[in-house]
PDB file of N, CA and C in Angstrom:
ATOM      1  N   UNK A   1     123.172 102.843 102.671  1.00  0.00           N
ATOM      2  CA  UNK A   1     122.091 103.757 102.347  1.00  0.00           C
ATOM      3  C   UNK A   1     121.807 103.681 100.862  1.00  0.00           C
ATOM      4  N   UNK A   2     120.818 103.375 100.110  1.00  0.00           N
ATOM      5  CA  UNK A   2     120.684 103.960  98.959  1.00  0.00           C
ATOM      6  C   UNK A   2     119.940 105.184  98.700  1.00  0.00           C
ATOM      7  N   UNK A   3     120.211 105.148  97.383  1.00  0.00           N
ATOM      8  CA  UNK A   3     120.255 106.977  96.783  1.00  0.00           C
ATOM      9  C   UNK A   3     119.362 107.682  96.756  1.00  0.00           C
ATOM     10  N   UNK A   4     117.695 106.509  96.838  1.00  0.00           N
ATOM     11  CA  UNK A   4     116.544 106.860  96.134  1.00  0.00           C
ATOM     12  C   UNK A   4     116.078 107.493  97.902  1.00  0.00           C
ATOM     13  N   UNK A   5     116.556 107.251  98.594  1.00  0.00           N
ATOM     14  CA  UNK A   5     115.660 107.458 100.200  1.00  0.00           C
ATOM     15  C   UNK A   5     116.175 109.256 100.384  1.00  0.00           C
ATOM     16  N   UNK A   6     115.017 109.690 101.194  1.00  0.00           N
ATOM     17  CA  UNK A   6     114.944 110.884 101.561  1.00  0.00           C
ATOM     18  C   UNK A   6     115.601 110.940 102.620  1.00  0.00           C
ATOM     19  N   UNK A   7     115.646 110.367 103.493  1.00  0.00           N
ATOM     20  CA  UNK A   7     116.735 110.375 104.951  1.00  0.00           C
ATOM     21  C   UNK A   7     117.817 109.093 104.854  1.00  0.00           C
ATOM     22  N   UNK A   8     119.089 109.551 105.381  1.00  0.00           N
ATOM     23  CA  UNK A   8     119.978 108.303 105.812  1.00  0.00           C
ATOM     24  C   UNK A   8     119.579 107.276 106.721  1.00  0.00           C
ATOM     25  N   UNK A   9     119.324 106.246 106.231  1.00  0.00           N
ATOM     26  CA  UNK A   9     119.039 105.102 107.422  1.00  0.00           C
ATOM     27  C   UNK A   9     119.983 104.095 108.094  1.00  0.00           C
ATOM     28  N   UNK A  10     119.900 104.168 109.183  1.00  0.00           N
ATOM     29  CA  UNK A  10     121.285 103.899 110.291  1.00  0.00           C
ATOM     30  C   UNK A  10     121.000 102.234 110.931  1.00  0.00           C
ATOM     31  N   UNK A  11     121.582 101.231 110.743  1.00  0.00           N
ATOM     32  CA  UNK A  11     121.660  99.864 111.368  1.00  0.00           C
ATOM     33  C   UNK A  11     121.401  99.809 112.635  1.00  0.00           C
ATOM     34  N   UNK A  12     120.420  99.234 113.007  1.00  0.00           N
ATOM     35  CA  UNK A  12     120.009  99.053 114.456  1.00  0.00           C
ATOM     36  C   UNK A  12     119.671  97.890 114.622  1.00  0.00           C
ATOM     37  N   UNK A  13     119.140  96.826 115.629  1.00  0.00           N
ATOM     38  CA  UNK A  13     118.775  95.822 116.243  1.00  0.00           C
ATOM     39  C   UNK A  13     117.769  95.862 117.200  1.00  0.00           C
ATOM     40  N   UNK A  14     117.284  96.361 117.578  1.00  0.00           N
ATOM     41  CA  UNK A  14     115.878  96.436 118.787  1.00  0.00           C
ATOM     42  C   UNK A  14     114.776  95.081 118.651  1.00  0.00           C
ATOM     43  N   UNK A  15     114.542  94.913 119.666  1.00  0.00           N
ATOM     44  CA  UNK A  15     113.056  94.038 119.698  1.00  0.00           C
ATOM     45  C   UNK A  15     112.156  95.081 119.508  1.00  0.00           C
ATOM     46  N   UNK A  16     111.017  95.087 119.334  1.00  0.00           N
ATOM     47  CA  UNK A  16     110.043  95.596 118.770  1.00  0.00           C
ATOM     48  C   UNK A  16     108.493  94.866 118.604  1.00  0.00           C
ATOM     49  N   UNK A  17     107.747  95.406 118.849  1.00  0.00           N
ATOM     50  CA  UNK A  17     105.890  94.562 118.931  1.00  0.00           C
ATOM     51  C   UNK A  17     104.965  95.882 118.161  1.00  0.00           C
ATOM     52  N   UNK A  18     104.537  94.819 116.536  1.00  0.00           N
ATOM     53  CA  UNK A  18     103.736  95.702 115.819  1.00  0.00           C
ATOM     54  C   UNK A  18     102.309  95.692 116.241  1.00  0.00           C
ATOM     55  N   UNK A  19     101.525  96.565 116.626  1.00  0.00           N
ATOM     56  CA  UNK A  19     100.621  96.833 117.532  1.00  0.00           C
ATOM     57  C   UNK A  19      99.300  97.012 117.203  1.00  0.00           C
ATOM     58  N   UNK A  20      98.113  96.111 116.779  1.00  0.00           N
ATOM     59  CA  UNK A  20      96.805  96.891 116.218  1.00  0.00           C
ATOM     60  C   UNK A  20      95.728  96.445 116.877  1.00  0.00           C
ATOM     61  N   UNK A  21      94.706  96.643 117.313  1.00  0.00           N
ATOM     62  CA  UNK A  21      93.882  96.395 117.867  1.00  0.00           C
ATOM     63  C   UNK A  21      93.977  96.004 119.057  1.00  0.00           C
ATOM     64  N   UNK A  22      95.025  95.662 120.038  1.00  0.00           N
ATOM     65  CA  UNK A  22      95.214  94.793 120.863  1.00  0.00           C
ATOM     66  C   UNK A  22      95.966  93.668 120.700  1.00  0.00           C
ATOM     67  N   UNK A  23      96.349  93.218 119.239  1.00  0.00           N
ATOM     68  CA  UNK A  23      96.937  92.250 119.013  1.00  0.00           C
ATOM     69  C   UNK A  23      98.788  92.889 119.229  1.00  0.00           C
ATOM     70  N   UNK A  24      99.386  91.905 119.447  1.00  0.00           N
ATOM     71  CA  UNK A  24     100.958  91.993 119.226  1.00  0.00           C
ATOM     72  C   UNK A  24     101.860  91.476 118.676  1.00  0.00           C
ATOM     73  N   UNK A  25     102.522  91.563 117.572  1.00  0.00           N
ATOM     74  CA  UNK A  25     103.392  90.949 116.475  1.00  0.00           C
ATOM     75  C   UNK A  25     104.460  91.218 117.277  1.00  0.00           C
ATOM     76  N   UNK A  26     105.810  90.291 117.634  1.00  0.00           N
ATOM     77  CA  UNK A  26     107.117  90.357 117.266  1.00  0.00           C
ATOM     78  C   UNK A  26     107.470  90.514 116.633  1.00  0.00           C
ATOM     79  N   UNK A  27     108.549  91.415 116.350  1.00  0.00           N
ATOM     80  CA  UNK A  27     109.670  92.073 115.069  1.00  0.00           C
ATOM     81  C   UNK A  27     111.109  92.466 115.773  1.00  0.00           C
ATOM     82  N   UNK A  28     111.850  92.811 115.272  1.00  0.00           N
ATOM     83  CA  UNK A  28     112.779  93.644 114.994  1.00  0.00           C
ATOM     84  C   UNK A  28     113.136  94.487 114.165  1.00  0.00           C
ATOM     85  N   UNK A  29     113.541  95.975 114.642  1.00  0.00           N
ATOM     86  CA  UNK A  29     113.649  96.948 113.794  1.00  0.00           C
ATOM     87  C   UNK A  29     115.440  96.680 113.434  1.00  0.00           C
ATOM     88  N   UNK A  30     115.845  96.843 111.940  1.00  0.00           N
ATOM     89  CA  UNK A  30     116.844  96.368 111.243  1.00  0.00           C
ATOM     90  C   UNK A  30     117.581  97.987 111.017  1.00  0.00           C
ATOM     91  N   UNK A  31     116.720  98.581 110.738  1.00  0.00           N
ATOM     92  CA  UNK A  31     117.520 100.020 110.284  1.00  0.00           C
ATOM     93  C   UNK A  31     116.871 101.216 110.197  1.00  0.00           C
ATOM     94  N   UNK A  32     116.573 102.000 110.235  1.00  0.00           N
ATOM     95  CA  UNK A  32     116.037 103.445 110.782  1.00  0.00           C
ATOM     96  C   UNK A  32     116.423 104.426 110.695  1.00  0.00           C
ATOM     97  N   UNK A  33     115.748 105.435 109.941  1.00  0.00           N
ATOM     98  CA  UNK A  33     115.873 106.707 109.884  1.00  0.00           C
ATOM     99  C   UNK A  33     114.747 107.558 110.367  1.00  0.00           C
ATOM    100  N   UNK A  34     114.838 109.077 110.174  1.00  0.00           N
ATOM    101  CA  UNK A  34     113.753 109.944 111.042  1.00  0.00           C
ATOM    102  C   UNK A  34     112.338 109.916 110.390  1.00  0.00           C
ATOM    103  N   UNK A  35     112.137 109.002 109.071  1.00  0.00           N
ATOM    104  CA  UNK A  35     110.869 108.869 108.067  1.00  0.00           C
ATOM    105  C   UNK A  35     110.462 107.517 108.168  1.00  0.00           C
ATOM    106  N   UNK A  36     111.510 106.432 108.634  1.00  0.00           N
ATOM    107  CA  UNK A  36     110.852 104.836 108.270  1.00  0.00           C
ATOM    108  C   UNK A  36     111.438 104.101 108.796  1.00  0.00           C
ATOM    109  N   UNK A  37     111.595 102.639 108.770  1.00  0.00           N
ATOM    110  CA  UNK A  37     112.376 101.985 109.295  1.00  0.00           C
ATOM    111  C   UNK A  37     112.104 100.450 108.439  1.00  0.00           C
ATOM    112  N   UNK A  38     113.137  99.655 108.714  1.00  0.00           N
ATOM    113  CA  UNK A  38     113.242  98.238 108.021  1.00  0.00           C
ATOM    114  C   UNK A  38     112.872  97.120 109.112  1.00  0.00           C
ATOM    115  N   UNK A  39     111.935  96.338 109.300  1.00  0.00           N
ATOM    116  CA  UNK A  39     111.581  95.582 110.290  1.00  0.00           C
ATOM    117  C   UNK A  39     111.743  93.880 110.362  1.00  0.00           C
ATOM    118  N   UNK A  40     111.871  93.351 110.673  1.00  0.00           N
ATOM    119  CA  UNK A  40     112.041  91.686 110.175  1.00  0.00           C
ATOM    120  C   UNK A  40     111.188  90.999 111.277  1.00  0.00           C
ATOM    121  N   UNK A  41     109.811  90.288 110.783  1.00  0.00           N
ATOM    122  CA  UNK A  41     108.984  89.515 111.375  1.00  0.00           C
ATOM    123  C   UNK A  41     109.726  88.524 112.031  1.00  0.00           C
ATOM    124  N   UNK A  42     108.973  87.973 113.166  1.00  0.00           N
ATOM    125  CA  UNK A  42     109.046  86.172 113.910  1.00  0.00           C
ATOM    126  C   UNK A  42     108.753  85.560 112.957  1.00  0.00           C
ATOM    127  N   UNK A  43     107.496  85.992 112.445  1.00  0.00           N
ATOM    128  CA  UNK A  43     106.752  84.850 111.808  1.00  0.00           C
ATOM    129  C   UNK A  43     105.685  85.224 110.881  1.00  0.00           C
ATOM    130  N   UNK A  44     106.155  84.528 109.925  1.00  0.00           N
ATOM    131  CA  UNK A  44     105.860  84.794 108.349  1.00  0.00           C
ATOM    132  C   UNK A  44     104.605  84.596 108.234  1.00  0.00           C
ATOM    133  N   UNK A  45     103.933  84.045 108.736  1.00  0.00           N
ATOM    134  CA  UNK A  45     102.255  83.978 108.984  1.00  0.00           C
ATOM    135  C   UNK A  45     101.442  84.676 109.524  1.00  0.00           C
ATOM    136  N   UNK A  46     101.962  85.617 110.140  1.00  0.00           N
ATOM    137  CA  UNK A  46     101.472  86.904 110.813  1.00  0.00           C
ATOM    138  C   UNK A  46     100.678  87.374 109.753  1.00  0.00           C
ATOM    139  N   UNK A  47      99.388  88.627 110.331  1.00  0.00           N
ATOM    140  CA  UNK A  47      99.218  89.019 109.528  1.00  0.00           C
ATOM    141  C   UNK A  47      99.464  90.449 110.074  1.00  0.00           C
ATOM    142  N   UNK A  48      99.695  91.266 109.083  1.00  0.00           N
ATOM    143  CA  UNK A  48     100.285  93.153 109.558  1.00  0.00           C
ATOM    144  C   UNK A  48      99.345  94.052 108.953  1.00  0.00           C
ATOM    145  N   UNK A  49      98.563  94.420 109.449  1.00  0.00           N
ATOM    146  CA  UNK A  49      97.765  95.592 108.902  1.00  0.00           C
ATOM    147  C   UNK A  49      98.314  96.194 108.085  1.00  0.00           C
ATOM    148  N   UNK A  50      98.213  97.446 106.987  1.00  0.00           N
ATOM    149  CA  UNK A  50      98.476  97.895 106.311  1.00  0.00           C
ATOM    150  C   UNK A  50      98.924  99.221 107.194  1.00  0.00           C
ATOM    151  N   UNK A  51      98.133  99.835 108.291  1.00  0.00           N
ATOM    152  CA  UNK A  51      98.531 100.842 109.530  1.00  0.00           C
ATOM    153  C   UNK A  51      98.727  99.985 111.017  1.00  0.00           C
ATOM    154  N   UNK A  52      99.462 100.577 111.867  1.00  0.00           N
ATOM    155  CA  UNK A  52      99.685  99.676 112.857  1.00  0.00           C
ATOM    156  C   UNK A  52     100.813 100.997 114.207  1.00  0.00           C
ATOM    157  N   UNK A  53     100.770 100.466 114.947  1.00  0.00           N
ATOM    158  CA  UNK A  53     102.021 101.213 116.033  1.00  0.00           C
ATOM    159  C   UNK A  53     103.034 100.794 116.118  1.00  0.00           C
ATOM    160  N   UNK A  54     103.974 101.125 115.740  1.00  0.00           N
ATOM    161  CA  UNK A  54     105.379 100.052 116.425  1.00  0.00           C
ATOM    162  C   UNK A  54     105.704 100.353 117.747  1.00  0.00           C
ATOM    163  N   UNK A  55     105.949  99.582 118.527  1.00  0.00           N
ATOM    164  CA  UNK A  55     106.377 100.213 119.935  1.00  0.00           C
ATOM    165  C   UNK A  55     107.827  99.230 120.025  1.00  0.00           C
ATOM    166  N   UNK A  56     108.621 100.206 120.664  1.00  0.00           N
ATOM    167  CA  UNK A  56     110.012 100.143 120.470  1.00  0.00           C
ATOM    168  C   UNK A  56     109.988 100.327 122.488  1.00  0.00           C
ATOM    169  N   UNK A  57     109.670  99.625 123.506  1.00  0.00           N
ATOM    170  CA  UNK A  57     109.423  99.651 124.469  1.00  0.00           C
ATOM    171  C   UNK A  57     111.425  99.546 125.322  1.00  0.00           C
ATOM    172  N   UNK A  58     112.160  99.305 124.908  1.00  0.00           N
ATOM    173  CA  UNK A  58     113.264  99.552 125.011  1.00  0.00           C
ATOM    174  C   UNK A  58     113.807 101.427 125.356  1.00  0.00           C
ATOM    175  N   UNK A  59     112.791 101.590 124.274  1.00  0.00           N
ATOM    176  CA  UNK A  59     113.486 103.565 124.404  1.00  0.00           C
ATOM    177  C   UNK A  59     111.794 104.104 124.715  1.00  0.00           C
ATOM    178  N   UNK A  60     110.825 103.358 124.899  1.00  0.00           N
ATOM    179  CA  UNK A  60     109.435 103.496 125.315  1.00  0.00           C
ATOM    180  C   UNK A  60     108.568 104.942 124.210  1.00  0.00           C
ATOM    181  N   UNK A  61     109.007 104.547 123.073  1.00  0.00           N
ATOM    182  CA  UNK A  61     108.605 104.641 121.954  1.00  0.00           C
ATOM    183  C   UNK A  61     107.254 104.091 121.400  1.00  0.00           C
ATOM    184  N   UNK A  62     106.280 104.579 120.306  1.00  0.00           N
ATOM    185  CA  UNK A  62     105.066 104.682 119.882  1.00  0.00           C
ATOM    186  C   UNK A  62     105.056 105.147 118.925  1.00  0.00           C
ATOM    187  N   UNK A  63     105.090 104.454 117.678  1.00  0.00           N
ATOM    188  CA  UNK A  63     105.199 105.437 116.587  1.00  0.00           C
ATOM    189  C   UNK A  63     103.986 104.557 115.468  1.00  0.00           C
ATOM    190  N   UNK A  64     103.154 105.609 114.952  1.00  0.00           N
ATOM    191  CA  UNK A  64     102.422 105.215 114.332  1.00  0.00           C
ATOM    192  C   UNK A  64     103.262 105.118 112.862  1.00  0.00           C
ATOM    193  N   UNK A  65     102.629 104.102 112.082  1.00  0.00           N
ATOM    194  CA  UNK A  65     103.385 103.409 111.017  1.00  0.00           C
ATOM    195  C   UNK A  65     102.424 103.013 109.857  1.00  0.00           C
ATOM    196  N   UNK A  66     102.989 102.962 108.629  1.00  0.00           N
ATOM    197  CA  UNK A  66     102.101 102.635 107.428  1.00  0.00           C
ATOM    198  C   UNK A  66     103.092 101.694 106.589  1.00  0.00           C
ATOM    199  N   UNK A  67     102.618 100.602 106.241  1.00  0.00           N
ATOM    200  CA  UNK A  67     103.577  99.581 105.247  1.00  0.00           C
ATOM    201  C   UNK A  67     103.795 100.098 103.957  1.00  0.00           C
ATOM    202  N   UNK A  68     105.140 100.601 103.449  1.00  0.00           N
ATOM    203  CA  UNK A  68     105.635 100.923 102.007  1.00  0.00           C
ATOM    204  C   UNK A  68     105.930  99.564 101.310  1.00  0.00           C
ATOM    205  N   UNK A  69     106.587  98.308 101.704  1.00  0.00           N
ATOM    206  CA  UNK A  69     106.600  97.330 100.902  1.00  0.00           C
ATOM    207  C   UNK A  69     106.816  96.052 102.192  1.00  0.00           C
ATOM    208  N   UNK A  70     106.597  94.680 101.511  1.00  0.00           N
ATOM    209  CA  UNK A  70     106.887  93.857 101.633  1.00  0.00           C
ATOM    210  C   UNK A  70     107.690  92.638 101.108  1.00  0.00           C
ATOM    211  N   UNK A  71     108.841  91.555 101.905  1.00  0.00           N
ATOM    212  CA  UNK A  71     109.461  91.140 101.252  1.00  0.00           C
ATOM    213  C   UNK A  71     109.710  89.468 102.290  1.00  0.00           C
ATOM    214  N   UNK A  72     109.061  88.701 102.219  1.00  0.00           N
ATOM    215  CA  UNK A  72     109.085  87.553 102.567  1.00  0.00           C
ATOM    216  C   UNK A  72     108.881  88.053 104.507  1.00  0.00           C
ATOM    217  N   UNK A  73     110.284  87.934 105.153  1.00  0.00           N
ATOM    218  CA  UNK A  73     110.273  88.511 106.366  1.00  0.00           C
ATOM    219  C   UNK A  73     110.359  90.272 106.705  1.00  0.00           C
ATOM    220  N   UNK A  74     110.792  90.117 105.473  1.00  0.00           N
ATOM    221  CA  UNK A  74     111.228  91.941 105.878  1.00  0.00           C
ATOM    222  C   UNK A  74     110.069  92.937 105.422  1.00  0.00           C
ATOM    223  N   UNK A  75     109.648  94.116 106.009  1.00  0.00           N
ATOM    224  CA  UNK A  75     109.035  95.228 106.157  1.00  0.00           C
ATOM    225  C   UNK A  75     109.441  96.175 106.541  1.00  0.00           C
ATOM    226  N   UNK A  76     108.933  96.734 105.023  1.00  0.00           N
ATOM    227  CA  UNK A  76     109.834  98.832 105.419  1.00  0.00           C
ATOM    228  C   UNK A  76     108.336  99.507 105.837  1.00  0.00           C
ATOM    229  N   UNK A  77     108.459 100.532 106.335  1.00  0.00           N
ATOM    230  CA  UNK A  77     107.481 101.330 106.822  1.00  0.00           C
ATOM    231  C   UNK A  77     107.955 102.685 107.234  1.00  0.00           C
ATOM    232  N   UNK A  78     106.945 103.476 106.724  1.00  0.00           N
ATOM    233  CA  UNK A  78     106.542 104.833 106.874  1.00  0.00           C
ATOM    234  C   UNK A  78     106.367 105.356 108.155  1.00  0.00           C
ATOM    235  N   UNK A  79     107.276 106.275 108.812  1.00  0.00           N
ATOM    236  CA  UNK A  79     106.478 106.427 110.487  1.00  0.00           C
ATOM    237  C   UNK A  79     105.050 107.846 110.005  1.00  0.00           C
ATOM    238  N   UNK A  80     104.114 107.887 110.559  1.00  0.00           N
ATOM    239  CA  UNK A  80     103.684 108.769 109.976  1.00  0.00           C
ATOM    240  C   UNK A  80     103.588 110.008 110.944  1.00  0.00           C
ATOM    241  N   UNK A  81     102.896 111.048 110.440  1.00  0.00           N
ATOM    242  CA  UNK A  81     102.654 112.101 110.787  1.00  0.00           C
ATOM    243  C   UNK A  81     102.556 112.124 112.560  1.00  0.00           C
ATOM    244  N   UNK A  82     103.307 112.971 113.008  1.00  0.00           N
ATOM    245  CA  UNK A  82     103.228 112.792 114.831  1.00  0.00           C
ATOM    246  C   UNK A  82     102.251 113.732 115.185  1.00  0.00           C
ATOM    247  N   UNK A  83     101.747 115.037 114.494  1.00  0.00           N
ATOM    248  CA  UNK A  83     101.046 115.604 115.243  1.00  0.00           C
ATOM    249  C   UNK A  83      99.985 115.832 115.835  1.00  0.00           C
TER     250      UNK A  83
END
């Protein structure tokens, strides 16, 4: 965990499909807490909206999402507002 994050984020592994328009990205979610999560692309050529859904179809999950940074394969993201 580092110091600067508002929630503890916990190591996970899931498949995962980033979701916009109809289109579907492969990912995996890397680590997760109740505000964001760490994601790692298939493929580096993708392109990821800046907003998008993650669906975590394993626990049949939907979570709308906003990109905080990028880093070659890896992507952290914001889950946003549920209500």
């Amino acid at each position: 965990m580092v110091g600067t994050r508002g929630h503890p984020r916990f190591r996970i592994a899931k498949s995962a499909e980033i979701e916009h328009g109809g289109d579907k990205i492969p990912c995996s979610v890397r680590n997760a807490s109740i505000s964001g999560a760490a994601l790692v692309l298939e493929d580096l050529a993708a392109r990821v909206p800046t907003h998008f859904n993650l669906l975590i179809t394993e626990d049949r999950l939907t979570l709308p999402c906003s990109v905080v940074w990028r880093r070659g394969f890896w992507m952290g993201v914001r889950f946003e507002d549920l209500d």
